[in-house]
Structures are given as structure tokens and as C-alpha cells.
PDB file of N, CA and C in Angstrom:
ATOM      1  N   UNK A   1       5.817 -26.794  25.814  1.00  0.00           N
ATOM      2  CA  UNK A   1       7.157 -27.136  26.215  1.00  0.00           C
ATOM      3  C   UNK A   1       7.895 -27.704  25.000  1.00  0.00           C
ATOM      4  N   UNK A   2       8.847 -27.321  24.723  1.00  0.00           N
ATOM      5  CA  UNK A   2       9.716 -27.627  23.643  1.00  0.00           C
ATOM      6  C   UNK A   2      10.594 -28.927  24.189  1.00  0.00           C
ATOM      7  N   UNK A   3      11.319 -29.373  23.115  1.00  0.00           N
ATOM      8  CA  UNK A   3      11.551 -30.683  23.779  1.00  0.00           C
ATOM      9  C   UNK A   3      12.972 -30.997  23.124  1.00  0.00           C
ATOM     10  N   UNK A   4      13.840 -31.188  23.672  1.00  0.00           N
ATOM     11  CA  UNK A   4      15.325 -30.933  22.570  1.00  0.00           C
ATOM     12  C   UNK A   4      15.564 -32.695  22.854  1.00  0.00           C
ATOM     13  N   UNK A   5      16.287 -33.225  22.232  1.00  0.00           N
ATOM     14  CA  UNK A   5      17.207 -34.621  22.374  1.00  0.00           C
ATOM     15  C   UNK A   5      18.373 -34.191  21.705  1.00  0.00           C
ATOM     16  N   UNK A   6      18.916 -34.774  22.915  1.00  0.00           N
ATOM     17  CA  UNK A   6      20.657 -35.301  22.895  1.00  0.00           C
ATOM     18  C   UNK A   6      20.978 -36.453  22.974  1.00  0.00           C
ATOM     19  N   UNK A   7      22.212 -37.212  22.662  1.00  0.00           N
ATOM     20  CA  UNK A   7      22.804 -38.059  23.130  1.00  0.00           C
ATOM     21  C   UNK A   7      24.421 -37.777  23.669  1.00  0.00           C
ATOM     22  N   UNK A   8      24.435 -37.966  25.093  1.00  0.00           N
ATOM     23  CA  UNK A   8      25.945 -37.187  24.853  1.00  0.00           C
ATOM     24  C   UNK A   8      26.478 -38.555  26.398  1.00  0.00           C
ATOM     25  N   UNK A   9      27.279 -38.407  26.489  1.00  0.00           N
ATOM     26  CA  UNK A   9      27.859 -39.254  27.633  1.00  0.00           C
ATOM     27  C   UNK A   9      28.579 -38.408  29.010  1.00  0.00           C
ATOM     28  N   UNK A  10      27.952 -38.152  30.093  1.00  0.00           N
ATOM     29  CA  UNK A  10      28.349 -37.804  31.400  1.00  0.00           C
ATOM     30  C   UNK A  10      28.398 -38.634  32.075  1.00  0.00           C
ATOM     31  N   UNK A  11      29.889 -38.875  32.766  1.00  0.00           N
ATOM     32  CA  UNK A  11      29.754 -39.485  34.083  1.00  0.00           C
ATOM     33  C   UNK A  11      29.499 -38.663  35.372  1.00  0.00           C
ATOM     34  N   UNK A  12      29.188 -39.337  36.638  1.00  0.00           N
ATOM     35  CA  UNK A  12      28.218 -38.328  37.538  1.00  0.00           C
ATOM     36  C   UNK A  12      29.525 -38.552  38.007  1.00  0.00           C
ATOM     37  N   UNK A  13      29.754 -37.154  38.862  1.00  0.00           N
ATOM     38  CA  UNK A  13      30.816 -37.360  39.755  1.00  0.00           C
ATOM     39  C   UNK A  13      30.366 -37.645  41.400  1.00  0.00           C
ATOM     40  N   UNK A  14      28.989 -37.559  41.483  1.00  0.00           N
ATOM     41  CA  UNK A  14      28.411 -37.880  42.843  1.00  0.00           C
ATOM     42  C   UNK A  14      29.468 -39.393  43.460  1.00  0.00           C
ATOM     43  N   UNK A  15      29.096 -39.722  44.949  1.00  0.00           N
ATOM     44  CA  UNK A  15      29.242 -41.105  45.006  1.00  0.00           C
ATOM     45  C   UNK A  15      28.191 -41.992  44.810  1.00  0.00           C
ATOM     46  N   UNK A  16      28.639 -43.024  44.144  1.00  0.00           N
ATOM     47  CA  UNK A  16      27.436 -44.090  43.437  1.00  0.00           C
ATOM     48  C   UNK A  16      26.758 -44.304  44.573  1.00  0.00           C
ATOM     49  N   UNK A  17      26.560 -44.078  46.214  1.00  0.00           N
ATOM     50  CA  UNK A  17      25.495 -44.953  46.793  1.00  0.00           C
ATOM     51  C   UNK A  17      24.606 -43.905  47.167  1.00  0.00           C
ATOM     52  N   UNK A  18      25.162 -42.457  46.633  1.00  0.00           N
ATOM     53  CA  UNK A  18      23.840 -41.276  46.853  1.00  0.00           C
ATOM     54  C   UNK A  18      22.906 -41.700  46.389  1.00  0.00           C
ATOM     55  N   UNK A  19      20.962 -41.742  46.480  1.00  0.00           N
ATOM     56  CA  UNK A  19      19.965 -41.848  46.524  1.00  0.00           C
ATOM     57  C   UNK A  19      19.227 -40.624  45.909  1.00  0.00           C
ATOM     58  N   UNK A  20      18.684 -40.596  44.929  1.00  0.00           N
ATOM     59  CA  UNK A  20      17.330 -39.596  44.841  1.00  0.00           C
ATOM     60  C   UNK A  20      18.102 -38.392  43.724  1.00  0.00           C
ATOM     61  N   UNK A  21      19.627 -38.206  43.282  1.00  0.00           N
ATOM     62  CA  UNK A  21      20.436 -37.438  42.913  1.00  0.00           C
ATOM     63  C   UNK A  21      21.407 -37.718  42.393  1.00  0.00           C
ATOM     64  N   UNK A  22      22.012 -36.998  41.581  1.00  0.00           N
ATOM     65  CA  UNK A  22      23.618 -37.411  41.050  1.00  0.00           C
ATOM     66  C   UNK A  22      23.811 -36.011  40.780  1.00  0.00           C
ATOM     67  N   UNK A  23      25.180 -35.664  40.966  1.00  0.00           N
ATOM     68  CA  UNK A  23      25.853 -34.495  40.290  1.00  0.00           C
ATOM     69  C   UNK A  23      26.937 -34.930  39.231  1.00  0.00           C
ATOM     70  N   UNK A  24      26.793 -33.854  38.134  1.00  0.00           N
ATOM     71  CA  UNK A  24      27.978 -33.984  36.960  1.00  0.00           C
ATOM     72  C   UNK A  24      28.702 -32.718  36.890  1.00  0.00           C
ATOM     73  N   UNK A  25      29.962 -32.815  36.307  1.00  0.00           N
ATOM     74  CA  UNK A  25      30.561 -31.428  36.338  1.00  0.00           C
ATOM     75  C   UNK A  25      30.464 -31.397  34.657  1.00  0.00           C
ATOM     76  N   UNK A  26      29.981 -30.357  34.189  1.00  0.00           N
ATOM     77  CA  UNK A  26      30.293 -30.086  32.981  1.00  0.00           C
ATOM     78  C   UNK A  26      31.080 -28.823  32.423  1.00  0.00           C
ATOM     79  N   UNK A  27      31.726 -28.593  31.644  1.00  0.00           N
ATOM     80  CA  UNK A  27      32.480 -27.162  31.438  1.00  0.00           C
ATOM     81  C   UNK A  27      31.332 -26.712  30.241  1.00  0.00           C
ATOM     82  N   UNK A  28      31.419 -25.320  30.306  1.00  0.00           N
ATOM     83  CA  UNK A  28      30.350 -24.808  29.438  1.00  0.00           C
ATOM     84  C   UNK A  28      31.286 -23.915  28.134  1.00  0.00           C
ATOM     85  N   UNK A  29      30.835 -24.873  27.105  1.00  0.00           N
ATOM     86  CA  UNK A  29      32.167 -23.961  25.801  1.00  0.00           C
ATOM     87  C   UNK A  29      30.823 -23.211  24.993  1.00  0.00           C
ATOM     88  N   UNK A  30      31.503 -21.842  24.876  1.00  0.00           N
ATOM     89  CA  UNK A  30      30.657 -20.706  24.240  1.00  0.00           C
ATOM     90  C   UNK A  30      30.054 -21.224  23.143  1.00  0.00           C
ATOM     91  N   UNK A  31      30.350 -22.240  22.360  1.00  0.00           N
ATOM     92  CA  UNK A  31      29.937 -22.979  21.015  1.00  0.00           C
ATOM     93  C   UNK A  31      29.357 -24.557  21.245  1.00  0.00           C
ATOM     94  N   UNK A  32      29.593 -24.896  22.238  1.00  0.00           N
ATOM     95  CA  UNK A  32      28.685 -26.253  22.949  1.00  0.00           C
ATOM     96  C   UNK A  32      27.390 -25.922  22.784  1.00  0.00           C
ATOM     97  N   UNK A  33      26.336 -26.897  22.138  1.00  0.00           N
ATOM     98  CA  UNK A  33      25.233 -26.785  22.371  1.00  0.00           C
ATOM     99  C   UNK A  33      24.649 -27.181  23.433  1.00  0.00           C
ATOM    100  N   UNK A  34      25.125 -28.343  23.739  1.00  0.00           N
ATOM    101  CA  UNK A  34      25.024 -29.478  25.385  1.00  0.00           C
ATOM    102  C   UNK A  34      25.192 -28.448  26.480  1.00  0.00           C
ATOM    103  N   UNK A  35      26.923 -28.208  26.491  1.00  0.00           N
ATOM    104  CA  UNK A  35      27.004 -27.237  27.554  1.00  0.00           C
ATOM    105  C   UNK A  35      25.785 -25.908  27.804  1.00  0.00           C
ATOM    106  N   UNK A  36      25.650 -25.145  26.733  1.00  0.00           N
ATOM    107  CA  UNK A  36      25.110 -24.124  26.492  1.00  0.00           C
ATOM    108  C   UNK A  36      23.521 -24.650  27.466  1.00  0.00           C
ATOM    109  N   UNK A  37      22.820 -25.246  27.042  1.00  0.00           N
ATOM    110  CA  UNK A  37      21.810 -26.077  27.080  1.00  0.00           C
ATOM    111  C   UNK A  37      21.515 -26.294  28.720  1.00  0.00           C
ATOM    112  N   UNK A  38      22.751 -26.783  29.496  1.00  0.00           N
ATOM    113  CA  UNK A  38      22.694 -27.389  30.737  1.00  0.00           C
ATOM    114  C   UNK A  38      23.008 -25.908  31.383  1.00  0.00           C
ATOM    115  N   UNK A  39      23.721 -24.690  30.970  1.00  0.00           N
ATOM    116  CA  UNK A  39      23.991 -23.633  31.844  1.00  0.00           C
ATOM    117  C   UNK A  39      22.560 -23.151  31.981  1.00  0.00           C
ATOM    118  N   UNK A  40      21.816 -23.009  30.604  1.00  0.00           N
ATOM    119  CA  UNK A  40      20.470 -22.000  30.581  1.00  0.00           C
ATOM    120  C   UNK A  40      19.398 -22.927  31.627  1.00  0.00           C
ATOM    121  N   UNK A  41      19.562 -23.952  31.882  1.00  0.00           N
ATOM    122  CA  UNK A  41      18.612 -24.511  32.984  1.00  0.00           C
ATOM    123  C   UNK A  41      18.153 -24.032  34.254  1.00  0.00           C
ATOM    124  N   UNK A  42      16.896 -23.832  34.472  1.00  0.00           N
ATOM    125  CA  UNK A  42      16.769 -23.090  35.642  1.00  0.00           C
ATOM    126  C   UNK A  42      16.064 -23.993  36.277  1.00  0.00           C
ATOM    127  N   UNK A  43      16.129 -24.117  38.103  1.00  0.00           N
ATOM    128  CA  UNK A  43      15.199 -24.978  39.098  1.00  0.00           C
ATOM    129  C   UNK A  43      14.041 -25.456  38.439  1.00  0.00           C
ATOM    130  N   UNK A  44      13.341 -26.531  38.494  1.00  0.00           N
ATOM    131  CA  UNK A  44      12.321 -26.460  38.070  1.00  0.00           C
ATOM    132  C   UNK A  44      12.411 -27.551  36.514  1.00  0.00           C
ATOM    133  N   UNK A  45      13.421 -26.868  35.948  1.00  0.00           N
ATOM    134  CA  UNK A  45      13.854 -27.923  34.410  1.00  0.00           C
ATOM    135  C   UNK A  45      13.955 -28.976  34.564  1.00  0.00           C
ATOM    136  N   UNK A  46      13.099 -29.395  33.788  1.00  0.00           N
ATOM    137  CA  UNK A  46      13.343 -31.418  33.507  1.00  0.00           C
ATOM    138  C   UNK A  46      14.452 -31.995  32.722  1.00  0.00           C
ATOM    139  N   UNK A  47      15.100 -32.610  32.764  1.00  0.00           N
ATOM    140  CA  UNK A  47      16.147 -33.647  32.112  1.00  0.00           C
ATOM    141  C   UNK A  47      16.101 -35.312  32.087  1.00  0.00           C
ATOM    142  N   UNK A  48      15.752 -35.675  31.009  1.00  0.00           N
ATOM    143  CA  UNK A  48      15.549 -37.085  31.175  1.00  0.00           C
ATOM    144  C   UNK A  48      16.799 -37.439  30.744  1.00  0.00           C
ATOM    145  N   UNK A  49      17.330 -38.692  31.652  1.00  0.00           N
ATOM    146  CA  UNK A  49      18.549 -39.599  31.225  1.00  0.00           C
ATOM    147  C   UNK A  49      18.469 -40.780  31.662  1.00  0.00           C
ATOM    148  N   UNK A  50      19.393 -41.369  30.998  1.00  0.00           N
ATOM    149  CA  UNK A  50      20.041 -42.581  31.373  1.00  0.00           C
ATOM    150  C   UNK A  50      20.548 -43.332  31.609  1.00  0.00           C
ATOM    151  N   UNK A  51      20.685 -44.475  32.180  1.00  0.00           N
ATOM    152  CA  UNK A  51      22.623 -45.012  32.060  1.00  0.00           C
ATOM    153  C   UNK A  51      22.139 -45.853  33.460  1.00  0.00           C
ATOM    154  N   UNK A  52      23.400 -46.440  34.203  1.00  0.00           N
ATOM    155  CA  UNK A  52      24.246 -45.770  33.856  1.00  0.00           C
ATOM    156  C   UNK A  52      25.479 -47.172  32.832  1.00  0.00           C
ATOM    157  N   UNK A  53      26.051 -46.534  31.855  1.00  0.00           N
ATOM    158  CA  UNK A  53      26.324 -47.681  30.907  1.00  0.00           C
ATOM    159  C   UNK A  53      28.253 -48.055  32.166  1.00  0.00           C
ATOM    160  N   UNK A  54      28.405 -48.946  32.259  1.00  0.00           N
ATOM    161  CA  UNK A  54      29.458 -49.034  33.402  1.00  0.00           C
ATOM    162  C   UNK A  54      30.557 -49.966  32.609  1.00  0.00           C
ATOM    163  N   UNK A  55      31.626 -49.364  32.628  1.00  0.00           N
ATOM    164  CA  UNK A  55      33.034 -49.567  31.622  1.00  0.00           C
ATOM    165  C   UNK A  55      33.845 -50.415  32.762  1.00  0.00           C
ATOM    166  N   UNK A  56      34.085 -49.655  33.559  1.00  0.00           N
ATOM    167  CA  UNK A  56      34.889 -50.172  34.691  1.00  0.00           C
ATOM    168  C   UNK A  56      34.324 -49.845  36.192  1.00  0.00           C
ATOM    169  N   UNK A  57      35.077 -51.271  36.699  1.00  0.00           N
ATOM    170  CA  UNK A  57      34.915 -51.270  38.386  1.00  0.00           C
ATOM    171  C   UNK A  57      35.493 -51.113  38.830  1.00  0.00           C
ATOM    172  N   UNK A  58      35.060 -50.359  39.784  1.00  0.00           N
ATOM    173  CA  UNK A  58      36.802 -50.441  41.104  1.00  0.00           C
ATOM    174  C   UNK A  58      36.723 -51.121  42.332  1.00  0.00           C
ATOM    175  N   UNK A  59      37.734 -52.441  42.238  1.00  0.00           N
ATOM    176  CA  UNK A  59      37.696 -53.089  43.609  1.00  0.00           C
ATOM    177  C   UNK A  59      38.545 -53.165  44.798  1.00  0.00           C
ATOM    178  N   UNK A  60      38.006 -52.806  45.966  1.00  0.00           N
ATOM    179  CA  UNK A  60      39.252 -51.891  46.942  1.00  0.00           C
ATOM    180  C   UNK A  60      40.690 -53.270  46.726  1.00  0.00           C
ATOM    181  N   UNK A  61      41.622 -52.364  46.992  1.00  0.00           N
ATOM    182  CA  UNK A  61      43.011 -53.260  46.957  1.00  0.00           C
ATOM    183  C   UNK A  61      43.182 -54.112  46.076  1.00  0.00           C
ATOM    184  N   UNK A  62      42.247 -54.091  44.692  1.00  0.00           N
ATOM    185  CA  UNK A  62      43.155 -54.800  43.659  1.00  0.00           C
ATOM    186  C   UNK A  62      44.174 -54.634  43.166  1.00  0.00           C
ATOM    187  N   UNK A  63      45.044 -53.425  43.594  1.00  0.00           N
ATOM    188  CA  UNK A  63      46.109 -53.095  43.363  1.00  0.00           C
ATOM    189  C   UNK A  63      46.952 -52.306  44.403  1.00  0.00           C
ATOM    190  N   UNK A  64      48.089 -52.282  44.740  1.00  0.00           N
ATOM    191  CA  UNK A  64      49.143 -51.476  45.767  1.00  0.00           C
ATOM    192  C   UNK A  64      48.792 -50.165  45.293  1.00  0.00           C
ATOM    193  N   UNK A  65      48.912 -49.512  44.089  1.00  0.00           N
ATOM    194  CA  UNK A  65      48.579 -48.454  43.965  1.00  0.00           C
ATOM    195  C   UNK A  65      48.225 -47.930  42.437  1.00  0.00           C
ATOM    196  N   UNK A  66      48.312 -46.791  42.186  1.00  0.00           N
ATOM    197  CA  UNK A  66      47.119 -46.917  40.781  1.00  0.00           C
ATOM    198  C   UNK A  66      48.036 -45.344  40.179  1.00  0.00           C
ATOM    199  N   UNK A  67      48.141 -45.661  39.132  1.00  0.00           N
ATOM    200  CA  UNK A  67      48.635 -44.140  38.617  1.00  0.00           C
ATOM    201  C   UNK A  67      47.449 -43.870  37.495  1.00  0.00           C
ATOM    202  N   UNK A  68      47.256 -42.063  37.505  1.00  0.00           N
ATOM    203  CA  UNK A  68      46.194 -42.147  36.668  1.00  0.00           C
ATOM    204  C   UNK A  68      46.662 -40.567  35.830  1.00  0.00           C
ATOM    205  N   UNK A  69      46.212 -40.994  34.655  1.00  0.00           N
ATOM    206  CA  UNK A  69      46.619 -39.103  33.640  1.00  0.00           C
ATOM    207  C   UNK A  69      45.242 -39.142  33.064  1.00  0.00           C
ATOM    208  N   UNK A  70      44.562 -38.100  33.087  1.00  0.00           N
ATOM    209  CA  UNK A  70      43.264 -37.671  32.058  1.00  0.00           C
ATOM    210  C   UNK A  70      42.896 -36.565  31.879  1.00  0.00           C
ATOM    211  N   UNK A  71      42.541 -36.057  30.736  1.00  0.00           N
ATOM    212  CA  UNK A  71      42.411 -34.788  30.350  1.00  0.00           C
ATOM    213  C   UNK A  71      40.786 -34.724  30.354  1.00  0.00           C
ATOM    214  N   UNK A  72      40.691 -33.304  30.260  1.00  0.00           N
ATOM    215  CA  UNK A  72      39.312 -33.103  29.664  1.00  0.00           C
ATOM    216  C   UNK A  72      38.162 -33.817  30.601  1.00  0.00           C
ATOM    217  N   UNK A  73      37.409 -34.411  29.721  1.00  0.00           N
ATOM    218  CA  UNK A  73      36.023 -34.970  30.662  1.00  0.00           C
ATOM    219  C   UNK A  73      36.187 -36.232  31.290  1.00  0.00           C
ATOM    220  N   UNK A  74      37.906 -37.122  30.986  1.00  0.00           N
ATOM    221  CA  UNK A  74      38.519 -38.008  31.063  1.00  0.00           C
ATOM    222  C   UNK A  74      38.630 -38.075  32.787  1.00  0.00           C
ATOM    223  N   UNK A  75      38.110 -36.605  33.532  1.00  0.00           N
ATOM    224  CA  UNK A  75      38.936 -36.947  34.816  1.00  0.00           C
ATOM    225  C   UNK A  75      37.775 -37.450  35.759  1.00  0.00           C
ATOM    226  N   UNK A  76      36.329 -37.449  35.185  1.00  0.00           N
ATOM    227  CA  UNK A  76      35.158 -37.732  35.882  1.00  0.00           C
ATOM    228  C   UNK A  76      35.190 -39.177  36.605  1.00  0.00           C
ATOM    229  N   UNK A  77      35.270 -39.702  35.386  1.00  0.00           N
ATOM    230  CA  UNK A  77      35.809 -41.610  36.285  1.00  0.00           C
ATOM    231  C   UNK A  77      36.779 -41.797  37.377  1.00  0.00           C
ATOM    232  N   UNK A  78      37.995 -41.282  37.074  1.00  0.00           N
ATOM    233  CA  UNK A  78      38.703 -41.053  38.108  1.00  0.00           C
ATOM    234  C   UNK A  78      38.572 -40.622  39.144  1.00  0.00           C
ATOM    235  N   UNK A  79      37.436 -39.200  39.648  1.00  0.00           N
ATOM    236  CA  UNK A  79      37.676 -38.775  40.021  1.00  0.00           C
ATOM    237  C   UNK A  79      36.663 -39.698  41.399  1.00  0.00           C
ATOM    238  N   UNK A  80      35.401 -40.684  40.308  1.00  0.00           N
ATOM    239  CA  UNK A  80      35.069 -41.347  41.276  1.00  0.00           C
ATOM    240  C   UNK A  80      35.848 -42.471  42.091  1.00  0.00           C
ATOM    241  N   UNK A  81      36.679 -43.465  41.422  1.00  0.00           N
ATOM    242  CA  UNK A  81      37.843 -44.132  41.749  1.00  0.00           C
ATOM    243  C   UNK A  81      38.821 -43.284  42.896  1.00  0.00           C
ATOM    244  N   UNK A  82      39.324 -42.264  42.539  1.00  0.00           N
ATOM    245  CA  UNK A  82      39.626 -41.540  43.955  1.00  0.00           C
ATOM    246  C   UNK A  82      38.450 -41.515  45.179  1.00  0.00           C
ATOM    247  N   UNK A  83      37.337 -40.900  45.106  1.00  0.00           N
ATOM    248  CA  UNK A  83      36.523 -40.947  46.223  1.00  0.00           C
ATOM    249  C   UNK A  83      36.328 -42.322  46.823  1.00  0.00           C
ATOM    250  N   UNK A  84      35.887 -43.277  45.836  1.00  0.00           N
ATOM    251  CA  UNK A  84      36.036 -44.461  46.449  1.00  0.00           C
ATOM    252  C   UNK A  84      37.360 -45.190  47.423  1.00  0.00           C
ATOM    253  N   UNK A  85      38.367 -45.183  46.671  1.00  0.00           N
ATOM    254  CA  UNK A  85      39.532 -44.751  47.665  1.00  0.00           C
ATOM    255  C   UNK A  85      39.504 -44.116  48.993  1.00  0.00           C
ATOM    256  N   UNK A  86      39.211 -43.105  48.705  1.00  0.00           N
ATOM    257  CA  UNK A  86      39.324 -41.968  49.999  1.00  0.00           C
ATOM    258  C   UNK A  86      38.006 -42.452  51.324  1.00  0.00           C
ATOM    259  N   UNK A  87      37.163 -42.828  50.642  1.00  0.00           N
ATOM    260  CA  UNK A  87      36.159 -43.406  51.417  1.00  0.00           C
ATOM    261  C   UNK A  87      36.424 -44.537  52.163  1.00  0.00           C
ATOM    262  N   UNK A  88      37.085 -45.605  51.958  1.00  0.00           N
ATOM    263  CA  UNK A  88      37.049 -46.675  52.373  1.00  0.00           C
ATOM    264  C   UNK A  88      38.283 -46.794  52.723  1.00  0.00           C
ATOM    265  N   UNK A  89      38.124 -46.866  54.382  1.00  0.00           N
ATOM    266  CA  UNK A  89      39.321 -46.537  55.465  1.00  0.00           C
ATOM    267  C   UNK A  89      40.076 -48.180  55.492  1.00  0.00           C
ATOM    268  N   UNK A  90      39.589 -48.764  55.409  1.00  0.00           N
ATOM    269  CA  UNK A  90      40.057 -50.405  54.507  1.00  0.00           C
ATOM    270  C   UNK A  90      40.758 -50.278  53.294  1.00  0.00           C
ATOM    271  N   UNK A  91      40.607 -49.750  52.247  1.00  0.00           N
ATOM    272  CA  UNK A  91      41.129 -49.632  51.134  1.00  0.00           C
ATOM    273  C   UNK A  91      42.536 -48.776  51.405  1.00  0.00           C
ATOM    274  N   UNK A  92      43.466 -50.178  50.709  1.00  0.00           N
ATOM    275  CA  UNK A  92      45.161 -49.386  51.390  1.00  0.00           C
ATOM    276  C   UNK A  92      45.671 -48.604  49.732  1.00  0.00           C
ATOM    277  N   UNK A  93      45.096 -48.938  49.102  1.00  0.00           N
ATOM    278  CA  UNK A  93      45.546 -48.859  47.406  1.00  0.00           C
ATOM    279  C   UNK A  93      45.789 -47.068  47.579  1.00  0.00           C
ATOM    280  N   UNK A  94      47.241 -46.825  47.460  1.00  0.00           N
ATOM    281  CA  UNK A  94      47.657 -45.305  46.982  1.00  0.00           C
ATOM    282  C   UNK A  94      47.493 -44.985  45.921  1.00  0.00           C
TER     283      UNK A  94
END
């Protein structure tokens, strides 16, 4: 078994209280080695990681509402901050 190392930074877009799993979205660029790397994976492939390193929190209704712009791999955080939102029928924050 060959054995490659990376260091690269994904946030999971799963919700944080899934168990046993996480999903990430990655885009696959014809010249990415990472990307390239994660498409050729088949069932069965191992991936060791880690983390998770945590920048920001989101706490329901710390704010009336939240505006957000991100490009690129920028929209992964967000996109958990929305679910969290959307999840929590308590949480009034638009």
C-alpha cells in the first residue's frame, strides 16, 4: 500500500452532531493533486484526518440576522451556519 501525505484544510459540510461520518464537498480541478486524489478513491480507501481545528461558533440568536458572501471553498462554513439555522426551530436569526 502506498501511502501519500497531505496537508490541506476541509471543512465537513455534514451537521456537527452526525456520529460515525462526515461529508465534505470538494471540487475536483484537472491539475489538483488533492482533488485528483479524493475523485480516484474507491469504497474500501482509507483516509486518515484530523481536526477538527474550530475558527468560529455559531450561537443561535446572537444576532437578528447575518449577511454572508464567500467564494470558492469559503462557502463550506457557511453553509454549516445556515443548517444550523435552519435546524433550530428556536433560532429566529435570518
Amino acid at each position: 500500500m502506498s501511502r501519500l501525505s497531505f496537508r490541506l484544510l476541509y471543512t465537513p459540510i455534514s451537521d456537527p452532531e452526525s456520529k460515525g461520518y462526515f461529508d465534505l464537498l470538494i471540487k475536483v480541478y484537472p491539475e489538483g493533486k488533492m482533488s485528483q486524489h479524493f475523485a480516484s478513491l474507491k469504497p474500501g480507501d482509507v483516509v486518515e484526518v484530523k481536526g477538527p481545528i474550530e475558527k468560529f461558533r455559531y450561537t443561535p440568536n446572537m444576532k437578528k440576522s447575518i449577511g454572508m458572501i464567500a467564494g470558492g471553498s469559503g462557502i463550506t462554513p457557511m453553509l454549516q451556519v445556515i443548517e444550523a439555522i435552519l435546524k433550530n426551530s428556536d433560532d429566529k436569526t435570518q
